[in-house]
Protein backbone atom coordinates (compact mmCIF):
# COMPACT_ATOMS: atom_id res chain seq x y z
CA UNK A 1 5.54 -31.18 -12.72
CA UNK A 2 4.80 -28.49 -14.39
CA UNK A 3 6.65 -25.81 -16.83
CA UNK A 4 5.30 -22.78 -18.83
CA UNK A 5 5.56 -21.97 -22.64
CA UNK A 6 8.39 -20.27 -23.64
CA UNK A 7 9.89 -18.92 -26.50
CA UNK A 8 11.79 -15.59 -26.19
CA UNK A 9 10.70 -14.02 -30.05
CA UNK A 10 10.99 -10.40 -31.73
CA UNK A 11 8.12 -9.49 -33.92
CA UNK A 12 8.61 -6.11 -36.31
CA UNK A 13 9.48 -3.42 -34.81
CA UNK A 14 10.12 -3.76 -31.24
CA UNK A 15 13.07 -2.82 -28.71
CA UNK A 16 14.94 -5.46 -27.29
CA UNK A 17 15.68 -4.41 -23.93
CA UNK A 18 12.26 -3.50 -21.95
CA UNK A 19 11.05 -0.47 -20.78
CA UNK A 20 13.96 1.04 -23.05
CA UNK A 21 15.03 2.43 -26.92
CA UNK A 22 11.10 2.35 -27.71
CA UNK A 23 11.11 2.60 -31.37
CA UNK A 24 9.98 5.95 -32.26
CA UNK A 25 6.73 7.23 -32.09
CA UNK A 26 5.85 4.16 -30.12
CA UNK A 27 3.82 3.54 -26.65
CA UNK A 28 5.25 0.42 -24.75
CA UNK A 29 2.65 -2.15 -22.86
CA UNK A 30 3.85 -4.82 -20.86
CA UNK A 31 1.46 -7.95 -21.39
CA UNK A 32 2.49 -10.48 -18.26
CA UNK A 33 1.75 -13.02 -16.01
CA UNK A 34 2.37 -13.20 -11.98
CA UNK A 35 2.41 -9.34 -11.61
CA UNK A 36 6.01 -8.54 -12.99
CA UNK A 37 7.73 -12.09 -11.74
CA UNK A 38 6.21 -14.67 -14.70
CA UNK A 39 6.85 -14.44 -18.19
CA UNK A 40 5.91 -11.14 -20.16
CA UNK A 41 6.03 -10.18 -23.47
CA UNK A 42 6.62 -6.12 -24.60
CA UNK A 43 4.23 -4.54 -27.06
CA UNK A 44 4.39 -1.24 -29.17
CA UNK A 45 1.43 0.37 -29.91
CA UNK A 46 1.23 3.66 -32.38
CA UNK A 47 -1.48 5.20 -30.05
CA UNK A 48 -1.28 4.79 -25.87
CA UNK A 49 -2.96 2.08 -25.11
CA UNK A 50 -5.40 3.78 -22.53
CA UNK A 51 -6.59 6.51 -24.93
CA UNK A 52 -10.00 4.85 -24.83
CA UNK A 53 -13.09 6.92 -25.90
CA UNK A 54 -16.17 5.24 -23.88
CA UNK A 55 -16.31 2.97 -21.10
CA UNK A 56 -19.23 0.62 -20.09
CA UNK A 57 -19.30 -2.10 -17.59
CA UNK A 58 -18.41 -2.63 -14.08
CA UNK A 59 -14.66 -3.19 -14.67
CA UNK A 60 -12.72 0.26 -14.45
CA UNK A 61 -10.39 2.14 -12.61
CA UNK A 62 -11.42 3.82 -9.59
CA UNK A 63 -10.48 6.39 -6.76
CA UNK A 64 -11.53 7.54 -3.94
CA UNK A 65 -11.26 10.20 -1.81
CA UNK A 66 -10.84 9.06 2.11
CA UNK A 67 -10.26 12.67 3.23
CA UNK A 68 -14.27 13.14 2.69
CA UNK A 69 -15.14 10.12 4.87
CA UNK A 70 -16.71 10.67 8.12
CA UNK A 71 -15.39 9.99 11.48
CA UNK A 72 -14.84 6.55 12.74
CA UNK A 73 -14.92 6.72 16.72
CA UNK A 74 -12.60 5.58 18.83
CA UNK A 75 -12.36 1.73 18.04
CA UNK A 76 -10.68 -0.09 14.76
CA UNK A 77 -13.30 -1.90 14.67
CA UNK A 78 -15.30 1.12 13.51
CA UNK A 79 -13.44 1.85 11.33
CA UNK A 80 -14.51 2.56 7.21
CA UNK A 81 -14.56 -0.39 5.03
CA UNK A 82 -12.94 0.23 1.93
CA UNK A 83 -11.60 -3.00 -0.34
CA UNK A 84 -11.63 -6.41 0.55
CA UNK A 85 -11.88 -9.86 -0.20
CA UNK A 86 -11.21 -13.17 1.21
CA UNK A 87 -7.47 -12.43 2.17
CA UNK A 88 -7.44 -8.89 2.75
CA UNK A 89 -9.67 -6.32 4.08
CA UNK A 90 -8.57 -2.45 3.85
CA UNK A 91 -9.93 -0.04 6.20
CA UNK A 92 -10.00 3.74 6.34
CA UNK A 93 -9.70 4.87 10.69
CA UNK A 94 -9.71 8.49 12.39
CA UNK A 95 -9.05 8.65 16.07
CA UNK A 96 -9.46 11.93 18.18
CA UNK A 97 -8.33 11.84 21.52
CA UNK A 98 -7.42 8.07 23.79
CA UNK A 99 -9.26 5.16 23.12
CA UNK A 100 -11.53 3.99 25.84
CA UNK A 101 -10.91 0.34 25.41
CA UNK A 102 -8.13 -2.27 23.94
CA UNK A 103 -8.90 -4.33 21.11
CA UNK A 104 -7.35 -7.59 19.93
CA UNK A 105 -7.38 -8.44 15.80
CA UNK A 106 -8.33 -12.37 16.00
CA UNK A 107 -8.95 -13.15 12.19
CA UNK A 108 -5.26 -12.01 10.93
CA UNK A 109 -2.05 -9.42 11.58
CA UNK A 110 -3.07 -5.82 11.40
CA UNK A 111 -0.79 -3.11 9.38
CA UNK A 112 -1.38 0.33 10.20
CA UNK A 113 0.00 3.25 7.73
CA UNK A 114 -0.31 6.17 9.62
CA UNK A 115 -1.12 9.12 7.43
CA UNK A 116 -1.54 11.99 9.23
CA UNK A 117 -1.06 12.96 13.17
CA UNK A 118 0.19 11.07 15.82
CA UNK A 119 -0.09 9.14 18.92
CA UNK A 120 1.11 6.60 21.71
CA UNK A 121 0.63 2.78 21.28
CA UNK A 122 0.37 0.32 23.93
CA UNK A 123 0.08 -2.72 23.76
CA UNK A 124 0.98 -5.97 25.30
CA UNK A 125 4.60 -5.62 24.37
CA UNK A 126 5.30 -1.93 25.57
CA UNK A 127 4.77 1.64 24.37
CA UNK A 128 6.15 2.96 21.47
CA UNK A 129 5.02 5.84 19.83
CA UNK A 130 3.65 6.66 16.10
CA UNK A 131 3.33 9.17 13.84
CA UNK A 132 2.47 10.22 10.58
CA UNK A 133 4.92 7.62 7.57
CA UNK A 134 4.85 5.13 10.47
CA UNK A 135 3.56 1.40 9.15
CA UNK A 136 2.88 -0.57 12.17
CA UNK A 137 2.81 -4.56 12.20
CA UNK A 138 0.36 -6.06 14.82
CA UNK A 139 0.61 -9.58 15.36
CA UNK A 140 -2.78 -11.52 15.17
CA UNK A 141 -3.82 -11.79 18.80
CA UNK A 142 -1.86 -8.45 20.30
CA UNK A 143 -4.04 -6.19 22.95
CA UNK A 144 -3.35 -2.61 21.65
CA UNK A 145 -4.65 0.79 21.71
CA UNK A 146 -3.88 4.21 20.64
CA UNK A 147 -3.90 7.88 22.38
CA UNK A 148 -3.80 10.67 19.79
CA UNK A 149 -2.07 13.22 20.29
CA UNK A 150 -3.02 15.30 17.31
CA UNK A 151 -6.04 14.23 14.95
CA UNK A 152 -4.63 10.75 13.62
CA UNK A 153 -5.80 9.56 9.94
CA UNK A 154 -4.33 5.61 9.66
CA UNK A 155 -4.95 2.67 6.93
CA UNK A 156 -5.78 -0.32 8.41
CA UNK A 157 -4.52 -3.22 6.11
CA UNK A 158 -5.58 -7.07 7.70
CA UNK A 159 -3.84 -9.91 6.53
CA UNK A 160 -6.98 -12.05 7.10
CA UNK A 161 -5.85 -15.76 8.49
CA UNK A 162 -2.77 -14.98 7.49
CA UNK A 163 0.82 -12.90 8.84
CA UNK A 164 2.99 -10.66 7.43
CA UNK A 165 6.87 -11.33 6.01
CA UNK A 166 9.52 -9.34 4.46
CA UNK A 167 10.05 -10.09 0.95
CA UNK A 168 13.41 -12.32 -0.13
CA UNK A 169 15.75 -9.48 -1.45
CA UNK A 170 18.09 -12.04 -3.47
CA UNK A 171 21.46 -10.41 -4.81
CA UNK A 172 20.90 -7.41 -2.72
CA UNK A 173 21.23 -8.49 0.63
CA UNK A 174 19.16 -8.50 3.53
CA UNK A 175 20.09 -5.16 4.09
CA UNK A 176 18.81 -3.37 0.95
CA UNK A 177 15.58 -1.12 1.10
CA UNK A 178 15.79 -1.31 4.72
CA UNK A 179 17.95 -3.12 7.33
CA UNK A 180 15.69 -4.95 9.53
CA UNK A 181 17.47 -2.81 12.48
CA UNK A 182 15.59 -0.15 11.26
CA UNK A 183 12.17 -1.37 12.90
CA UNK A 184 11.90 0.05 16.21
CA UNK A 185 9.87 -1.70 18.90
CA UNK A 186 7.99 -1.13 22.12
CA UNK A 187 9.38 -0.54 25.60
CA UNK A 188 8.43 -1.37 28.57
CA UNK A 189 8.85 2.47 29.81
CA UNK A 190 7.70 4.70 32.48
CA UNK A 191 4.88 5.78 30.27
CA UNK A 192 3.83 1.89 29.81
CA UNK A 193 3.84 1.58 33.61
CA UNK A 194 2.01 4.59 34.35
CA UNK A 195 -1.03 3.53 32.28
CA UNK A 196 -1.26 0.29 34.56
CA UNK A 197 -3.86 0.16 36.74
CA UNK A 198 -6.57 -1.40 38.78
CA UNK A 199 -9.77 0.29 37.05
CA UNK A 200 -11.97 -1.67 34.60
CA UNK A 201 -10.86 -1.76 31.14
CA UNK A 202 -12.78 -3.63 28.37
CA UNK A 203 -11.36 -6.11 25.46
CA UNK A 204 -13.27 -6.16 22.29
CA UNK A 205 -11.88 -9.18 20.35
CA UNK A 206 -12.66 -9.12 16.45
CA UNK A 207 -12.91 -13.00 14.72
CA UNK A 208 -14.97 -13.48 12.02
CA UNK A 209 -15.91 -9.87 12.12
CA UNK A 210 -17.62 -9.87 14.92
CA UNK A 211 -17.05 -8.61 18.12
CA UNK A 212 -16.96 -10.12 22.01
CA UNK A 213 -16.27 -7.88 25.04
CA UNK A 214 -14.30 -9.53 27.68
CA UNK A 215 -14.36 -6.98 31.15
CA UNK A 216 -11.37 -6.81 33.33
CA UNK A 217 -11.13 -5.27 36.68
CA UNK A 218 -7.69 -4.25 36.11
CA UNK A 219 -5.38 -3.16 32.59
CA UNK A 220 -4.63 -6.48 31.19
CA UNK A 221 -1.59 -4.67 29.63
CA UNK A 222 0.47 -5.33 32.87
CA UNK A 223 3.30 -7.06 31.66
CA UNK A 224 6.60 -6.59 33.64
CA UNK A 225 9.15 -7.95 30.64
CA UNK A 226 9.29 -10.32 27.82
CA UNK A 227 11.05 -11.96 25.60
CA UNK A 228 11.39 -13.63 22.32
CA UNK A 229 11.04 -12.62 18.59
CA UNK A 230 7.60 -12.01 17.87
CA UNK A 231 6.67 -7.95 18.56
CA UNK A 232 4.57 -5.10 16.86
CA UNK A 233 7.56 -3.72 14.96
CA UNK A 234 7.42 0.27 13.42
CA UNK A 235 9.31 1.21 9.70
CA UNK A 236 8.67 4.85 8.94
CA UNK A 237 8.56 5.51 4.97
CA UNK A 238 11.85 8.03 5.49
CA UNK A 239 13.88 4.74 6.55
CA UNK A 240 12.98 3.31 3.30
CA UNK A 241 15.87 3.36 0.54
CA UNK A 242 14.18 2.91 -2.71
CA UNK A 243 15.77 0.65 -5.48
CA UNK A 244 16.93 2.90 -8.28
CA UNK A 245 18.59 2.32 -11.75
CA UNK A 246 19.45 5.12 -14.24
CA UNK A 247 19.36 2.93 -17.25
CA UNK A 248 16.01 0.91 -16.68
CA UNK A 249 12.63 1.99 -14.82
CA UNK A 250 11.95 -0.55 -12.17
CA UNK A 251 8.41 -2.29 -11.83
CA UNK A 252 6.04 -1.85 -8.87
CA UNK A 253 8.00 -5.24 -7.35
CA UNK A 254 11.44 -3.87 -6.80
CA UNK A 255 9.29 -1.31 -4.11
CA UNK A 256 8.42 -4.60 -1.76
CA UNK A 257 7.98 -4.21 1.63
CA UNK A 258 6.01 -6.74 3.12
CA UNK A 259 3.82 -9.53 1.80
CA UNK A 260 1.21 -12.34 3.06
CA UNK A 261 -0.19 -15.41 1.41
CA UNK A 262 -2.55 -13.65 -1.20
CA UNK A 263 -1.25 -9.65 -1.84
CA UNK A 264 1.90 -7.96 -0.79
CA UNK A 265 2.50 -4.32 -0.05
CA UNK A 266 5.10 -2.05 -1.91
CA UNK A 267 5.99 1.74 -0.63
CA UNK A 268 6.70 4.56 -3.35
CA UNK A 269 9.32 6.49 -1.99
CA UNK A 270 11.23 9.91 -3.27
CA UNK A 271 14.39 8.91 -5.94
CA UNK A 272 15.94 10.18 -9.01
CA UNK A 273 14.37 9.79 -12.56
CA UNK A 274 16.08 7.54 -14.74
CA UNK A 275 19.22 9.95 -16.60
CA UNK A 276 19.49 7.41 -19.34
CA UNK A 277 18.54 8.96 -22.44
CA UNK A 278 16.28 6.30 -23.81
CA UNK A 279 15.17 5.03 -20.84
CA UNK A 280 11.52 5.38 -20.01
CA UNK A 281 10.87 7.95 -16.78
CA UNK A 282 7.61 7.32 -16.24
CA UNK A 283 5.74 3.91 -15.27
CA UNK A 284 4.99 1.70 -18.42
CA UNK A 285 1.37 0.78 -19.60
CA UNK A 286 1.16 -2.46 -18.24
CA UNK A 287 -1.99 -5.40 -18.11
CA UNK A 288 -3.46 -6.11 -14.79
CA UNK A 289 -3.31 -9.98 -15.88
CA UNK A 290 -2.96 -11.35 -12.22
CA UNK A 291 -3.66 -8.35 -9.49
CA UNK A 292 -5.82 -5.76 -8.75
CA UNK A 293 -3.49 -3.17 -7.91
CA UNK A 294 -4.44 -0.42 -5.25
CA UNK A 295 -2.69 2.64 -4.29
CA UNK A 296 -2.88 5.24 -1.42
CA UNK A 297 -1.15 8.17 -2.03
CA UNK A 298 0.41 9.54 1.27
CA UNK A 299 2.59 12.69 -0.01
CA UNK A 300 4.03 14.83 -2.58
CA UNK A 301 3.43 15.05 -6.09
CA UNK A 302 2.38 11.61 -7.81
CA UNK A 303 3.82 12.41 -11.44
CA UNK A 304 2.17 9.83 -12.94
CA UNK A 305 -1.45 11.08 -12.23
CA UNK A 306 -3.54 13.89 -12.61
CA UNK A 307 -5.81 15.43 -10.00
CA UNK A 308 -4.59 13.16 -7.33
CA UNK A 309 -3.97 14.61 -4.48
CA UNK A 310 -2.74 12.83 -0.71
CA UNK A 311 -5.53 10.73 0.96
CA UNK A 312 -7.24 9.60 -2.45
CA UNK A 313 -7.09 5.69 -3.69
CA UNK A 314 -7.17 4.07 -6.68
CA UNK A 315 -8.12 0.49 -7.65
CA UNK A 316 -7.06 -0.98 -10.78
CA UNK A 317 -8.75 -4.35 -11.04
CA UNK A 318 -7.57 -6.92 -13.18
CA UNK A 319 -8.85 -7.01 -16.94
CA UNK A 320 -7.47 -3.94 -18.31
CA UNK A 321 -4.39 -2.15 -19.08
CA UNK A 322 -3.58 0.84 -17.01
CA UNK A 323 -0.17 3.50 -17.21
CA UNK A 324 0.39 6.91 -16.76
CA UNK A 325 -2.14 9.79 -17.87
CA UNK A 326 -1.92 12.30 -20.61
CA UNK A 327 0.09 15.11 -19.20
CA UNK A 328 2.76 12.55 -17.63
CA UNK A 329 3.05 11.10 -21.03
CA UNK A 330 4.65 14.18 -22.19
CA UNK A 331 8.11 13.42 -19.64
CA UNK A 332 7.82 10.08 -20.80
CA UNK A 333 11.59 10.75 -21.82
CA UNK A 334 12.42 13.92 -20.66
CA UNK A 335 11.22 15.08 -17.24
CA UNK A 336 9.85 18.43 -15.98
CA UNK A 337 12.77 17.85 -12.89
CA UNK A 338 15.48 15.67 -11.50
CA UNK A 339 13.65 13.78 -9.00
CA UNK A 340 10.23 12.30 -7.62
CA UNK A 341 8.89 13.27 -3.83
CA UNK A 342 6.06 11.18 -3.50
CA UNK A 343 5.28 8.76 -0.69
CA UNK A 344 2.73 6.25 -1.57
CA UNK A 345 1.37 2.86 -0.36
CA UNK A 346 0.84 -0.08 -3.33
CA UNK A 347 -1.42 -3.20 -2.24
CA UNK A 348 -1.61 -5.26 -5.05
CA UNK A 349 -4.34 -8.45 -4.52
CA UNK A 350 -3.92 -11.85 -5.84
CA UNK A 351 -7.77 -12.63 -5.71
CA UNK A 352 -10.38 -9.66 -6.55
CA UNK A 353 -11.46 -6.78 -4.19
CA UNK A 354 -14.78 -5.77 -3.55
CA UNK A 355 -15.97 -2.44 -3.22
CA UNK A 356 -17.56 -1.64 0.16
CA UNK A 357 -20.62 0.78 0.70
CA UNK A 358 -19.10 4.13 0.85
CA UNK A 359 -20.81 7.34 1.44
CA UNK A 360 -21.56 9.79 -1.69
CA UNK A 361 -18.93 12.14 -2.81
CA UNK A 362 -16.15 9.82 -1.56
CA UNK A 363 -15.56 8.03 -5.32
CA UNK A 364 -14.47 10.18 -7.99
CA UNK A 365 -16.89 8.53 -10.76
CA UNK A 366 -14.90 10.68 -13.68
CA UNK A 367 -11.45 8.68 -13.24
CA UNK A 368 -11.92 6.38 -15.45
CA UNK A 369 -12.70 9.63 -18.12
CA UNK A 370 -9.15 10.84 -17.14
CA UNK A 371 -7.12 8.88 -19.82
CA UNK A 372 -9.14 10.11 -22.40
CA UNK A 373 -7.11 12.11 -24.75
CA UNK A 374 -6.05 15.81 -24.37
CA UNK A 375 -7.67 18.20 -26.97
């Protein structure tokens, strides 16, 4: 058995309720362990603590911008590699038009966060059709495949060996955030039986990344009914009810929307600033002690960035501490309006991501220059 060190202490000048009543002319940095769950301790530094001059070194932020990737083709398994590592591997799809051939995900579930367009799934469960906010859970193992209607931009998240679950929401209810009766699933519809058929269709199965072709003479998705409770499920971000409190800015954690054994996934959705008057409106400097944090911007206006605009990431790897730039330090008590409007998709990774091999022009090298201090 095992138990931390702990001893709750106040050292000079330092406000005892986080994220709050900063004492003045102070930054705050929270310095913790298990993302914001373990124990943490609050420091206030004279000078923000990501006004760094110089960086050298492979550790640093980074972004990228997956509008300027190419074209993927018509499979998933195609698709740009972005991040990964042993648990998770993020990928960056475009789809034009039907694709010619199902698929089937055999090294882990498949979420897709569909950024722009939209299309019809099927799949061996039904048809239900996506569009642009939509995530979409794919059990390991499901046959699936995608008609576009417009030009459809989606992130591919894989849980590899691993599913996805819906975080425990405590006090709140099950029904907080979302109620689970908010995921819509596929039908068994005309437009599932119309696709039916007896002319070949090919299956290209993905395990351990690579790919086997299996040919049928017929549309394996020719199922007549089911039933049970395991099903690609849809959430679209507008169904999401963001946490909110006027007296205390939340962490990254109260945004949970599903997890898996080594990262979980959060969703930044529109909501009020904080009206408190000494309550901190913008997100704190914090340590990446346990997570690399990545996020995908989907919409709006991301008030705690500069020059970010929808379709860019950013990686934060663990090592360093990391908060809002310059110009958003300047509503870090009173903001420029009443509420936020951005949409935006948080992985944050237990175990470190790799880069992939991306094309030129897709990673903004001067991010990490964009905390530097305003002349």
């Amino acid at each position: 058995m095992k138990q931390r060190i702990s001893f709750p202490h106040v050292e000079g000048k330092a406000s005892r309720q986080a994220h709050a009543d900063l004492p003045e002319g102070t930054f705050e940095r929270e310095f913790s362990k298990e993302g914001f769950f373990g124990p943490a301790t609050h420091m206030y530094h004279r000078h923000p603590p990501t006004g760094w001059s110089d960086w050298e070194g492979p550790l640093r932020p980074r972004a990228f911008d997956l509008a300027k990737l190419p074209g993927h083709g018509v499979s998933p398994w195609e698709a740009q590699a972005v991040l990964f590592n042993a648990h998770v591997r993020l990928r960056h799809w475009r789809l034009e038009g039907a694709m010619d051939h199902l698929v089937r995900n055999g090294d882990g579930d498949e979420l897709l966060f569909i950024h722009q367009g939209d299309g019809e799934l099927f799949c061996d469960f039904g048809h239900l059709a996506v569009s642009a906010g939509d995530y979409v859970v794919i059990p390991r193992g499901t046959m699936w495949r995608i008609e576009a209607g417009s030009a459809l931009s989606a992130l591919l998240i894989e849980a590899t060996n691993a599913s996805y679950f819906l975080p425990e929401k405590g006090l709140l209810g099950r029904h907080a955030i979302f109620d689970p009766a908010m995921f819509d699933l596929p039908e068994i519809d005309d437009a599932f039986r119309a696709q039916q058929g007896n002319r070949e269709w090919k299956l290209r199965i993905k395990r351990n990344e690579r790919i086997s072709t299996v040919t049928y003479p017929f549309n394996p998705l020719d199922a007549v009914g089911w039933h049970g409770d395991l099903s690609v499920v849809r959430l679209n971000v507008k169904d999401i009810r963001p946490l909110m409190s006027h007296r205390y800015h939340l962490p990254p954690s109260a945004h949970t929307t599903f997890l898996s054994e080594r990262f979980v996934i959060c969703t930044f959705c529109p909501r009020p600033f904080e009206s408190d008057p000494g309550a901190l409106k913008v997100p704190f400097f914090h340590n990446n002690d346990d997570y690399d944090e990545v996020i995908f911007y989907h919409a709006g206006e991301f008030f705690s960035r500069d020059n970010i605009h929808p379709g860019m990431m950013t990686l934060h790897p663990c090592g360093f501490t990391h908060g809002p730039h310059p110009k958003a330090l300047k509503g870090m008590l009173k903001p420029k309006r009443s509420e936020t409007d951005e949409y935006a998709v948080m992985l944050d990774a237990r175990d470190a991501l790799e880069v992939a091999d991306l094309p030129e022009g897709v990673e903004w090298t001067g991010y990490v220059d964009s905390w530097k201090a305003e002349d």
